[in-house]
Structures are given as C-alpha cells and as structure tokens.
Protein backbone atom coordinates (compact mmCIF):
# COMPACT_ATOMS: atom_id res chain seq x y z
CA UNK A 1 -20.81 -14.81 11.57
CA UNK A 2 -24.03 -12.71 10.60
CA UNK A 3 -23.63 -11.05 7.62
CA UNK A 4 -24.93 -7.52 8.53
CA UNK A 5 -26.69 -4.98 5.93
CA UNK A 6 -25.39 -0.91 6.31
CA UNK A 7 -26.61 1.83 4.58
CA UNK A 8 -24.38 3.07 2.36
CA UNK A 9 -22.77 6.17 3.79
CA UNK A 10 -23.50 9.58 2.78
CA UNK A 11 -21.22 12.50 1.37
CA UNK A 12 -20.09 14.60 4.33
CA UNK A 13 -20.83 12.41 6.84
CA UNK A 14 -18.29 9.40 6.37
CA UNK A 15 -16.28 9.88 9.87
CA UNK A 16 -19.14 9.60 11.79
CA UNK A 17 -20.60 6.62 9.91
CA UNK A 18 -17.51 4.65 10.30
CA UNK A 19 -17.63 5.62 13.77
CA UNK A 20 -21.19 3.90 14.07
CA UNK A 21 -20.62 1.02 11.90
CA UNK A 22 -16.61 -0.14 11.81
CA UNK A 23 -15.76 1.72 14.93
CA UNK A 24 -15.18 -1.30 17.38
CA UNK A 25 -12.51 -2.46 14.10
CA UNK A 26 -10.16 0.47 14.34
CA UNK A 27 -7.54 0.72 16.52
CA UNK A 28 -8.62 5.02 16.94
CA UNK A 29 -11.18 6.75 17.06
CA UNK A 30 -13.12 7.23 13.76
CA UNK A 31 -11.23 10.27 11.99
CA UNK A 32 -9.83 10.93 8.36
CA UNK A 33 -6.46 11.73 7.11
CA UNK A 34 -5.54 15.09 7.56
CA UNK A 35 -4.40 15.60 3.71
CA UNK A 36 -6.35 12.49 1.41
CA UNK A 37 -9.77 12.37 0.68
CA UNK A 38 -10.63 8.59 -1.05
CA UNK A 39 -12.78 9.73 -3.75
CA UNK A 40 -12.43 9.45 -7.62
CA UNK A 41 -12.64 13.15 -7.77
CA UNK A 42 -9.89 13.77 -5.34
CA UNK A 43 -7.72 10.98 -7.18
CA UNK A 44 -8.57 12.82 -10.72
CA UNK A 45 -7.67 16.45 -9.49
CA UNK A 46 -4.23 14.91 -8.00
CA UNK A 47 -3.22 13.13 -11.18
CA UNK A 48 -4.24 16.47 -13.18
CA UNK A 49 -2.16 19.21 -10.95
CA UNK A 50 0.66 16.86 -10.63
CA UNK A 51 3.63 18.64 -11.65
CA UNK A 52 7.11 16.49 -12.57
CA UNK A 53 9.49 19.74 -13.06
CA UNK A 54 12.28 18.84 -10.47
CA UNK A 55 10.39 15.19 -9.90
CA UNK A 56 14.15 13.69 -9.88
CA UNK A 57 16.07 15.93 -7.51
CA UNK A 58 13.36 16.65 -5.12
CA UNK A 59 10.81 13.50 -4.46
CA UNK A 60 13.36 12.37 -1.25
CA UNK A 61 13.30 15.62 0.48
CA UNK A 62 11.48 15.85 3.65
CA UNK A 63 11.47 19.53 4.51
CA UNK A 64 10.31 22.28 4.00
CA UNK A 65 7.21 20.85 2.87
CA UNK A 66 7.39 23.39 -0.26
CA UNK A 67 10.44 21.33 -1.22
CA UNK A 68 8.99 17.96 -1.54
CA UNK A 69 8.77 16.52 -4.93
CA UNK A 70 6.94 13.07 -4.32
CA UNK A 71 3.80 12.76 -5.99
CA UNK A 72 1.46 11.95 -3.18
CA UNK A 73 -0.58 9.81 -5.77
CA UNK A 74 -0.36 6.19 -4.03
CA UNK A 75 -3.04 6.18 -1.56
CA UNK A 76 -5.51 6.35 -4.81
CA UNK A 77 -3.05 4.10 -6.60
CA UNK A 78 -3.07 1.63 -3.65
CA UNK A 79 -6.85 1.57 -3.87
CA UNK A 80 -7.26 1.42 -7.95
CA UNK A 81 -8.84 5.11 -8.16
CA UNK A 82 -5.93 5.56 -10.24
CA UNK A 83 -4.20 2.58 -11.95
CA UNK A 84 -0.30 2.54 -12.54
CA UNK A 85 -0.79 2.02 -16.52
CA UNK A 86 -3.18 4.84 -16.22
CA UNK A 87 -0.88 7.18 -14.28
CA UNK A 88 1.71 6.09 -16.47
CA UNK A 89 0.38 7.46 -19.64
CA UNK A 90 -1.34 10.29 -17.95
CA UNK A 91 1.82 12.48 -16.79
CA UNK A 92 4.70 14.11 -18.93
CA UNK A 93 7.51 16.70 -17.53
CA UNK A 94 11.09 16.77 -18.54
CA UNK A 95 12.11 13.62 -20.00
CA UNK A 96 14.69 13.16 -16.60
CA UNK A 97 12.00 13.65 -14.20
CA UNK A 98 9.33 11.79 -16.22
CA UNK A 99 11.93 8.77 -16.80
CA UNK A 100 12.40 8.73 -12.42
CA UNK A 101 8.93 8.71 -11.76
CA UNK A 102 7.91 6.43 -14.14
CA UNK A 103 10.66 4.02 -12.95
CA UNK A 104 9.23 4.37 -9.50
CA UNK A 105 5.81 2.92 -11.07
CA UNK A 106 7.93 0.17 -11.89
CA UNK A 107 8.62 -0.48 -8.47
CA UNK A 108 5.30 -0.51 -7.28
CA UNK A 109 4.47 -2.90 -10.04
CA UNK A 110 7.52 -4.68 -9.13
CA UNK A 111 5.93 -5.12 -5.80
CA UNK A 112 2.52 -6.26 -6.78
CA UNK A 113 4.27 -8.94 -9.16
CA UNK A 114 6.43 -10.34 -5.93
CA UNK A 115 3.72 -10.44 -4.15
CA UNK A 116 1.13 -11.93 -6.47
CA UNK A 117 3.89 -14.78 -6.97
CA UNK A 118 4.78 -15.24 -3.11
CA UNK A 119 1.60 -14.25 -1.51
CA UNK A 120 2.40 -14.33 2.44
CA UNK A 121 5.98 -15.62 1.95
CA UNK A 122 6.78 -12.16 1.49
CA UNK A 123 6.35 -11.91 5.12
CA UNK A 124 9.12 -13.84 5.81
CA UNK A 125 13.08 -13.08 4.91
CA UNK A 126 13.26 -13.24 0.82
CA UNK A 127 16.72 -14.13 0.83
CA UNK A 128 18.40 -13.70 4.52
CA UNK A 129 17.36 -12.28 7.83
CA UNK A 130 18.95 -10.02 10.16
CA UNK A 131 21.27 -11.50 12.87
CA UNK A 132 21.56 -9.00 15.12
CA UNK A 133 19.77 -9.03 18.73
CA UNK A 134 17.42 -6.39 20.02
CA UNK A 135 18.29 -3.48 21.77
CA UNK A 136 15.53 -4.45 24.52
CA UNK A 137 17.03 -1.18 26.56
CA UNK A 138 16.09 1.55 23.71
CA UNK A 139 13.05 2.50 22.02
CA UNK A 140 13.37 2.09 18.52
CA UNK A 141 11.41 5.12 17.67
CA UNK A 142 12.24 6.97 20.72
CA UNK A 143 10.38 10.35 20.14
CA UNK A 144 12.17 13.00 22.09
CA UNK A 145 13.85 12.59 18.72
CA UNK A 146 12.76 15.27 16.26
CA UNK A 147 13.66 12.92 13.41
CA UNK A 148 11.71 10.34 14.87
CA UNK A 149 8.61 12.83 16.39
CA UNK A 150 8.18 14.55 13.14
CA UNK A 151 7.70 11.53 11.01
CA UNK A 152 5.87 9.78 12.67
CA UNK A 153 3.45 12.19 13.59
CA UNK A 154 3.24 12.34 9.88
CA UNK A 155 2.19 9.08 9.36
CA UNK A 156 0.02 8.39 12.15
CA UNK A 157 -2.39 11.79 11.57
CA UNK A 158 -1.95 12.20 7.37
CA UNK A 159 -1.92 8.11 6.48
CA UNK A 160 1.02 8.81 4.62
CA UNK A 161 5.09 9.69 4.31
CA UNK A 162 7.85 10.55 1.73
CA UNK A 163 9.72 7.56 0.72
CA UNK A 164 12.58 8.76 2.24
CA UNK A 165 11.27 9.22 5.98
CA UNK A 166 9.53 5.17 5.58
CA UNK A 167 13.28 4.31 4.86
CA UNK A 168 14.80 6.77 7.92
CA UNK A 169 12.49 4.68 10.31
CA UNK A 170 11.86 1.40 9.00
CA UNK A 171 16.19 1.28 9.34
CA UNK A 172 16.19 2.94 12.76
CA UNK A 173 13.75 0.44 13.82
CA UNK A 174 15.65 -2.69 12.32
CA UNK A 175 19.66 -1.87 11.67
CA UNK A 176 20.36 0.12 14.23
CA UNK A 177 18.10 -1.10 17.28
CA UNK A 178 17.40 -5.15 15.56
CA UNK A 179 13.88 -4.99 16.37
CA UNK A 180 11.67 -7.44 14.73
CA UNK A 181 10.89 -5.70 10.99
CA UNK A 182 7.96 -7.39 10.81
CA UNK A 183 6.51 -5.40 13.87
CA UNK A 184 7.53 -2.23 12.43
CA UNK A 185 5.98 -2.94 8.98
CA UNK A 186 2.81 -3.76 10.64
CA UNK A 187 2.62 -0.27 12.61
CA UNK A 188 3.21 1.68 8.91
CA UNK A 189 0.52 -1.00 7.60
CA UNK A 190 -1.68 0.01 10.30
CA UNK A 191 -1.41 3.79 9.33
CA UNK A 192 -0.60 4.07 5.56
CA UNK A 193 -3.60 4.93 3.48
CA UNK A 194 -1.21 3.49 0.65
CA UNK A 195 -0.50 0.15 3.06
CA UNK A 196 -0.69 -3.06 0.85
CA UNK A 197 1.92 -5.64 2.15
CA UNK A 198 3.16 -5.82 -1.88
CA UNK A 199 4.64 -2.09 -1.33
CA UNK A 200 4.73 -2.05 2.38
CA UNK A 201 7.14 -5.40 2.54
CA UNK A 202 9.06 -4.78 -0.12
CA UNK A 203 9.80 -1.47 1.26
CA UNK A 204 10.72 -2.73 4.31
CA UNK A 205 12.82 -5.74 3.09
CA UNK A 206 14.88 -3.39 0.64
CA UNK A 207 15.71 -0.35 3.59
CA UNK A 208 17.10 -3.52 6.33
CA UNK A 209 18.50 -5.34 3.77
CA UNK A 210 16.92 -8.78 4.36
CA UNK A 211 16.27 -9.27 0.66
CA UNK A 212 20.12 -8.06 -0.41
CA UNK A 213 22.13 -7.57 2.35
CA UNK A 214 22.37 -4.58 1.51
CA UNK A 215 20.88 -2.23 4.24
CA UNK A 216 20.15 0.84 4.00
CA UNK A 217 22.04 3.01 6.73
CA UNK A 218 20.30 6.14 8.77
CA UNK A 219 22.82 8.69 10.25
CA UNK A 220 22.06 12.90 10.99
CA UNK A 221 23.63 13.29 7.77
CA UNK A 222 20.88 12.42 6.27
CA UNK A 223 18.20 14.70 8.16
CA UNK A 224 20.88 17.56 8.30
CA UNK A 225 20.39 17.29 4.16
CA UNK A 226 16.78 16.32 3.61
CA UNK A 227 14.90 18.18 6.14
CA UNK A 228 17.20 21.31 7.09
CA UNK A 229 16.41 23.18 10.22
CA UNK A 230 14.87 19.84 11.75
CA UNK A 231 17.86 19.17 14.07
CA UNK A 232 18.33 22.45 15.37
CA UNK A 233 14.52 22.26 17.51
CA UNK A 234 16.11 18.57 18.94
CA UNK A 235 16.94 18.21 22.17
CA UNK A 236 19.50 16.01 20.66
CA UNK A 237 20.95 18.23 18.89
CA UNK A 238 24.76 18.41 20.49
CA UNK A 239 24.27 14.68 21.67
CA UNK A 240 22.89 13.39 18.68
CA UNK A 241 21.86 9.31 19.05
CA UNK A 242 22.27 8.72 15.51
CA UNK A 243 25.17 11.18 15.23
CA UNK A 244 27.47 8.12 13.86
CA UNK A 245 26.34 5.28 11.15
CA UNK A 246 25.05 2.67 12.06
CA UNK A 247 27.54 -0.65 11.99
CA UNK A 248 26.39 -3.17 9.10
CA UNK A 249 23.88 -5.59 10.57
CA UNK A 250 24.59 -9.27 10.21
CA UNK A 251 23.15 -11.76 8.09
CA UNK A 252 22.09 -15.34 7.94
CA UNK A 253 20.84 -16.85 4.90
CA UNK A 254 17.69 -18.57 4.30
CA UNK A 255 16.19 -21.41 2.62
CA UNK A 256 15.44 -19.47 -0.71
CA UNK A 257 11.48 -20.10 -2.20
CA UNK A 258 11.98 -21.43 -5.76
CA UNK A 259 9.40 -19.46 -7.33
CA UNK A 260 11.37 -16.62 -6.85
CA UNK A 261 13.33 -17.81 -9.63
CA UNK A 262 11.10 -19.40 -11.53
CA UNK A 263 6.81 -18.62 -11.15
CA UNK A 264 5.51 -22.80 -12.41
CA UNK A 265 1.85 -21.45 -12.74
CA UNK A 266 2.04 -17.83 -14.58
CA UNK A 267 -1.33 -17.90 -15.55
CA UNK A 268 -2.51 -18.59 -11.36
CA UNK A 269 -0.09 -15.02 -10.82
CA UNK A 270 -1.65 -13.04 -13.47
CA UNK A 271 -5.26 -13.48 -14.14
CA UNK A 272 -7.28 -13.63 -16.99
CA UNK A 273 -6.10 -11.79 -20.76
CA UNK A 274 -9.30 -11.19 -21.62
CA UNK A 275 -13.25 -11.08 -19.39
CA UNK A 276 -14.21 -14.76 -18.49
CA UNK A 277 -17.86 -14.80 -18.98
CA UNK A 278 -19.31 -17.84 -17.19
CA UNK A 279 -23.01 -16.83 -16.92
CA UNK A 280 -24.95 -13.77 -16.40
CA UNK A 281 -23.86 -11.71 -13.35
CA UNK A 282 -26.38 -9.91 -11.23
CA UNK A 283 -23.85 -7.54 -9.38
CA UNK A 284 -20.28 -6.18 -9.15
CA UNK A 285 -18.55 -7.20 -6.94
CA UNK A 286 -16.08 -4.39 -5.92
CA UNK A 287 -13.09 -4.90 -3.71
CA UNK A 288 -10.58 -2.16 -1.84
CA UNK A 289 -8.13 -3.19 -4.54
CA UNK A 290 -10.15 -1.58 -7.47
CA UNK A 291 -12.35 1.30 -6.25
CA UNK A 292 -12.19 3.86 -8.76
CA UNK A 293 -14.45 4.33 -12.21
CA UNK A 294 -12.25 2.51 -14.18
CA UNK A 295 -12.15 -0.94 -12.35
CA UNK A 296 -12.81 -3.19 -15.41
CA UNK A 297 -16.12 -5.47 -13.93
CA UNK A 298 -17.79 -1.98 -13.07
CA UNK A 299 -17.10 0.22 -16.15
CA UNK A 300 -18.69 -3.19 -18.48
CA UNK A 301 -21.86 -3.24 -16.12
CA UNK A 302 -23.23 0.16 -15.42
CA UNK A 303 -26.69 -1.01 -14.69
CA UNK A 304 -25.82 -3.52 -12.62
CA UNK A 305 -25.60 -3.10 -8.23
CA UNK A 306 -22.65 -2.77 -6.72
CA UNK A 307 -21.73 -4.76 -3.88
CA UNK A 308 -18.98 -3.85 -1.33
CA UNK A 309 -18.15 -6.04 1.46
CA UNK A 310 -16.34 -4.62 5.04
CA UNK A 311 -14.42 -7.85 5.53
CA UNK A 312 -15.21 -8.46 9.65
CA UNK A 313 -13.14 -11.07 10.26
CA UNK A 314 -9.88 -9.70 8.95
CA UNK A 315 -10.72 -6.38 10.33
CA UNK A 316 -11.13 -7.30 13.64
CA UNK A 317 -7.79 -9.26 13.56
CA UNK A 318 -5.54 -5.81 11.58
CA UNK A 319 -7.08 -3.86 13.58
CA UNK A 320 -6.22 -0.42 11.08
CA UNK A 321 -6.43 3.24 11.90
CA UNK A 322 -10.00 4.53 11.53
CA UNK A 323 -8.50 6.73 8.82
CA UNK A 324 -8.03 4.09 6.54
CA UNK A 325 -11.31 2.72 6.75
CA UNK A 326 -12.74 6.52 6.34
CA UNK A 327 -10.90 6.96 3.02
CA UNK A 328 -12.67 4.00 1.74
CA UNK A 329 -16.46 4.93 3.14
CA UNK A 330 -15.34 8.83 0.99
CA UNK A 331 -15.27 6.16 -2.27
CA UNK A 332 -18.19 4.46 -1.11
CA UNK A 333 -20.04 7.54 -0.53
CA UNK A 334 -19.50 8.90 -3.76
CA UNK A 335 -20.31 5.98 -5.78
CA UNK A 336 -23.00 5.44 -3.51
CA UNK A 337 -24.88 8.59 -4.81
CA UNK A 338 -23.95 7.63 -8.75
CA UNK A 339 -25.64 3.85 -9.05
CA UNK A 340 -26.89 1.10 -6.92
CA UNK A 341 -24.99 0.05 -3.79
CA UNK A 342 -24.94 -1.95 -1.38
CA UNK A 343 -22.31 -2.12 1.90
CA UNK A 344 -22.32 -5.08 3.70
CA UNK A 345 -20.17 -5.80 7.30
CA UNK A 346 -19.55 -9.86 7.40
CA UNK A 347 -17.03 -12.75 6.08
CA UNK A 348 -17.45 -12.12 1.68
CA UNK A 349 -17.35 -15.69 1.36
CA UNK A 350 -21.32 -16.09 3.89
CA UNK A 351 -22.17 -12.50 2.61
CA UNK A 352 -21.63 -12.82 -1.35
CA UNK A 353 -22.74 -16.96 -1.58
CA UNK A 354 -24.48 -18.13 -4.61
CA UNK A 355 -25.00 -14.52 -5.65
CA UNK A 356 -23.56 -14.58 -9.30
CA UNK A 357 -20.91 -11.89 -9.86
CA UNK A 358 -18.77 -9.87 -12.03
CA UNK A 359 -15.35 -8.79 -10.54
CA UNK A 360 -12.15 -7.97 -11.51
CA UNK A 361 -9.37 -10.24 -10.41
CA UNK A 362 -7.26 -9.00 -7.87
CA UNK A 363 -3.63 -9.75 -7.54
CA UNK A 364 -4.00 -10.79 -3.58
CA UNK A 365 -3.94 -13.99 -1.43
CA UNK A 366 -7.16 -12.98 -0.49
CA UNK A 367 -9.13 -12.09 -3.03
CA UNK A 368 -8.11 -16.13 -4.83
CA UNK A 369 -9.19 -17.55 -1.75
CA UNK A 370 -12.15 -16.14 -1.45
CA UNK A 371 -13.09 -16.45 -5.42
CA UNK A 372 -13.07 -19.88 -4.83
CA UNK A 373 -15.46 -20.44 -2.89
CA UNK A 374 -17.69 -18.04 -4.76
CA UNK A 375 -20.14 -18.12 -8.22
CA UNK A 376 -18.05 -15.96 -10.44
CA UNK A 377 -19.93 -15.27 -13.45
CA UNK A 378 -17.43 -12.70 -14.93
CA UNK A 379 -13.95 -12.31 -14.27
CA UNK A 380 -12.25 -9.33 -15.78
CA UNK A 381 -8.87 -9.12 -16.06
CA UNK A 382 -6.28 -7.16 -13.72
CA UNK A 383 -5.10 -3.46 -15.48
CA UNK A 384 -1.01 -4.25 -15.26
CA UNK A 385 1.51 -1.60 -16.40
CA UNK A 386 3.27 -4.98 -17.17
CA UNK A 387 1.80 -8.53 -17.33
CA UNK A 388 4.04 -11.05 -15.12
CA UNK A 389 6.18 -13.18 -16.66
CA UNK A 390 7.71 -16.49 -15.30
CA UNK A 391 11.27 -15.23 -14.80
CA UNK A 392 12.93 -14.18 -12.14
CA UNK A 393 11.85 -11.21 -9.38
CA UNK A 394 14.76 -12.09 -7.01
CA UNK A 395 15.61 -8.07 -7.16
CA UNK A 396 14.32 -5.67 -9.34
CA UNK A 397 16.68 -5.44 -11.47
CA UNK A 398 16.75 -9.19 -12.57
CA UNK A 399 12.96 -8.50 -12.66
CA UNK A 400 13.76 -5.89 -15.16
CA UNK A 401 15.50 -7.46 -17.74
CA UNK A 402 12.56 -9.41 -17.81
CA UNK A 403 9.74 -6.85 -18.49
C-alpha cells in the first residue's frame, strides 16, 4: 500500500477535507458532531466550565437536557486532549459529587488497565456468555420506540450519550432480544467520538452481564424516571414493549484467561517509568491516543515535526462515522497552524520506516505491534491516574483493592 502525503487540514475547513481525503473510509458522509469540536481549546474550555454541584444525583438522567449532570469530557479524554490524572486534579465541587466523579475516572482507568492486559480478548466473554437465542422476529432497536428513537438519534448525529442511555440500549439489544453484543458494541464504536474498545467493551460486558452475571435490566420504569415526558410522545405508550422486566438471561461459563488474575509481564502492560532515549529522534510521532498539548513525546520536543498517520488499512476495515474522523482533522488543524506537521494516509508501519521517532507509549494492541516494527528513538512513558499492577482486574472492585 502507497503511503500517500495530505496537506494538513486547515481551521474551518476540516469537514470538507475529510470529505476529500478519508471520505471513501467512513461509513457517512463527511460531517462533524453536532455538540464536540476535537481541539485542545475546546477540551480546555470543557474541563474549565465543568461544574460538579449535583455531579452525584444527576450524571444518569437523560432528560430534560438541563437536568443532565454527566460531564461530557470523554471524547477529549478518549483522545488524550485531556488526560484522566489531569482531569483528576483539575476539578473540585462538593466532596460527594467530587468523590462520584472521580470514582468514575477510575472506571475508565479500570478499562484501559483490562484492556492493556487482555488486548482483543476483551472481545470475547470475560467470564461467561449469554445463553439465550435471538429474537430473529424483533428489531432490537426497533425505533417507533421513543426510548429507542431518541437515543439513538443521539448517538448517531452528536458522537456521544449519557451513560445511562449506552446501558438502556446496549441491554435492550442483548437481555431482552439476545442479539450478538458484539454487533451492538461495534455500532456505538462506530459512532462514539469517546469509542475505544477499553471503555466501549467493558461497558458493554458490565450492562449484559457477560463479565458477572449480573445484567443489567431495562424496563419503562426506568425512562418514566430518567427522561420524564419521553413516553407520553410514544406510540407505545398504553402498549408499552418494555412495559415488564426483562427475565434474567442465561449463562454459560467460559474458559477463564489467566491473566485476568494474575498479569506475568507487568512491565509489557504498562510502559516505560521514565523516557527511553535510544538515539536522537527526528519527529513525533503522534497517535489518536495522545492528541492534546500535553502528550509527553510532544511537550519534550517542541522543535521537532510532528507526524500523524490516517491508518488506511484499519480504516477501511472499521469503517467509522465521518464524525469521528472530523474531530480528529479539528486537532490536526489546530496543531497544524502551531508547529510542523505532517498527515500522512497509509499502513504506519511502510509510512513511518526507518524514520527515528519519539512517541509516547500507548496502552493499545496496536500501537505495540506496530512499535515493533519501527526505529523508536524515544519512548515516553504513558500519563496513568494509576500505574497497573499485577493483581487481579477480574471486576473492579478486586481491581480496587489493588490500586
């Protein structure tokens, strides 16, 4: 595969150059989210309005939309244009709200430590899998549903939903109807501006229950609480599908991976303490993990080119929403008119070869398979709230006691 040379993208105009570049990649039509712009500014004014007061009680409701309390931080979280030790010492509230939020950093860094470990395991049944068969006669998110309509609608134009509504469809999809989760985790993956299969999985595996068997049930009650008034515009409404709860799925267990108990190569998980200097770089290399201003390998070498590389192979095979890609080209644009960049469309491995580098080591599959093959002159190390240990992460809670 060619490795082909773009011109970085220009402020304003990042919809249309996605369009002309990544277009025939996306699964839509080149547009952007509706609500996020990718940019370290837009990350930096988030983080500074963000407001805890009432963090606790209100980040699971759904509607009005003046009622939500989630944060709305993740997609520049997801992305590294704001880190989770960073957020973490950035925010303060009252001490019940600060405590809930901060615990829900935990969780994404409980996520990123599973799947640093597992890698694509974590696309398979932790623990057990669902037993149930399909309902091949239903639609699993049948959208003459409000419920169903609303959310979605969310997520497919914004990139982005309250934890609550990812947890009303990922177990409408899987407990009530048995449809494959994998297939729903991939549409959300396909949307979510925040979409990393560390969060999106785990997510997924905690609502249907496949890593506890525990699942997580979705009835009206729940939307008649959360998002009041929603029911009442339903054509459902005095038929309701979901009117009862659902009946417990059934389980089988599965073979259990080891490391789940026990990680034999820490150091492989967690990346360097401290920068590994191996020769002079002549670039950064800068991946969609760590975009923002504080991504280790960039902040050391601010005279240095950047290099960013749209990986062709894999994008062609995800085939994301356009509006993923476009929140990336806003960070690209931006840094684009601060320093030296370059954007490259190809496989990083033929693109970046014998080109000595600094980077920051991501906590991906991907990014150690591709290091490998590549002349790393500097490896920085990853910014955790909290380093990986070689105990247990078979739930979070036995991850806890750990960290």
């Amino acid at each position: 595969m060619n490795d082909t040379t773009l011109s970085p993208p220009e402020p304003g105009d990042e919809v249309q150059w996605v369009s002309d570049h990544l277009g025939n990649l996306c699964v839509d039509e080149a547009r952007r989210s509706s609500r996020f712009v990718g940019t370290q500014t837009a990350a930096d004014a988030a983080l500074a309005s963000l407001d805890l007061t009432g963090y606790a009680k209100r980040r699971n409701e759904v509607l009005p939309l003046s009622q939500r309390g989630a944060s709305g931080l993740s997609p520049w979280i997801r992305h590294g244009l704001l880190t989770l030790p960073g957020v973490h010492r950035a925010v303060d509230g009252p001490s019940a709200d600060l405590r809930k939020f901060r615990d829900e950093l935990r969780w994404q860094e409980y996520g990123r430590h599973l799947y640093a470990r597992l890698g694509s395991v974590t696309g398979e049944p932790l623990r057990r899998a669902l037993a149930s068969e399909p309902n091949a006669a239903a639609d699993p998110w049948d959208r003459s549903m409000r419920c169903m309509e609303v959310n979605l609608d969310e997520l497919e134009r914004d990139g982005w939903m309250v934890n609550q509504t990812r947890m009303w469809l990922a177990s409408q999809w899987s407990v009530r109807h048995g449809a494959d989760w994998r297939e729903g985790e991939h549409h959300f993956f396909t949307h979510l501006l925040d979409g990393s299969r560390a969060a999106n999985r785990l997510g997924w595996q905690w609502t249907i229950g496949t890593g506890t068997a525990k699942a997580y049930g979705f009835s009206q009650s729940q939307v008649l609480r959360r998002a009041p008034g929603l029911c009442g515009g339903c054509s459902h409404r005095n038929s309701c599908p979901i009117g009862d709860w659902p009946d417990d799925p059934e389980f089988t267990d599965v073979d259990v991976d080891p490391r789940l108990r026990h990680d034999p190569d820490v150091e492989r998980t967690t990346g360097p303490r401290r920068a590994e200097r191996h020769s002079t770089p002549e670039a950064v290399w800068l991946t969609a993990e760590s975009l923002g201003d504080d991504d280790p390998a960039l902040a050391a070498h601010p005279q240095l080119p950047v290099v960013f590389v749209f990986d062709e192979p894999l994008l062609a095979k995800l085939q994301l929403s356009s509006k993923r890609l476009v929140f990336l080209a806003d960070r690209l644009a931006e840094l684009g008119a601060q320093r030296e960049l370059e954007v490259h469309l190809g496989d990083p491995v033929q693109v970046l070869a014998d080109r000595p580098l600094a980077v920051t080591f991501a906590p991906v599959p991907g990014w150690r398979r591709r290091a490998r093959s590549l002349t790393l002159a500097e490896v920085h190390p990853w910014p955790w709230l909290e380093r990986p240990r070689s105990g247990s992460i078979a739930s979070f809670s036995a991850w806890s006691k750990r960290n």
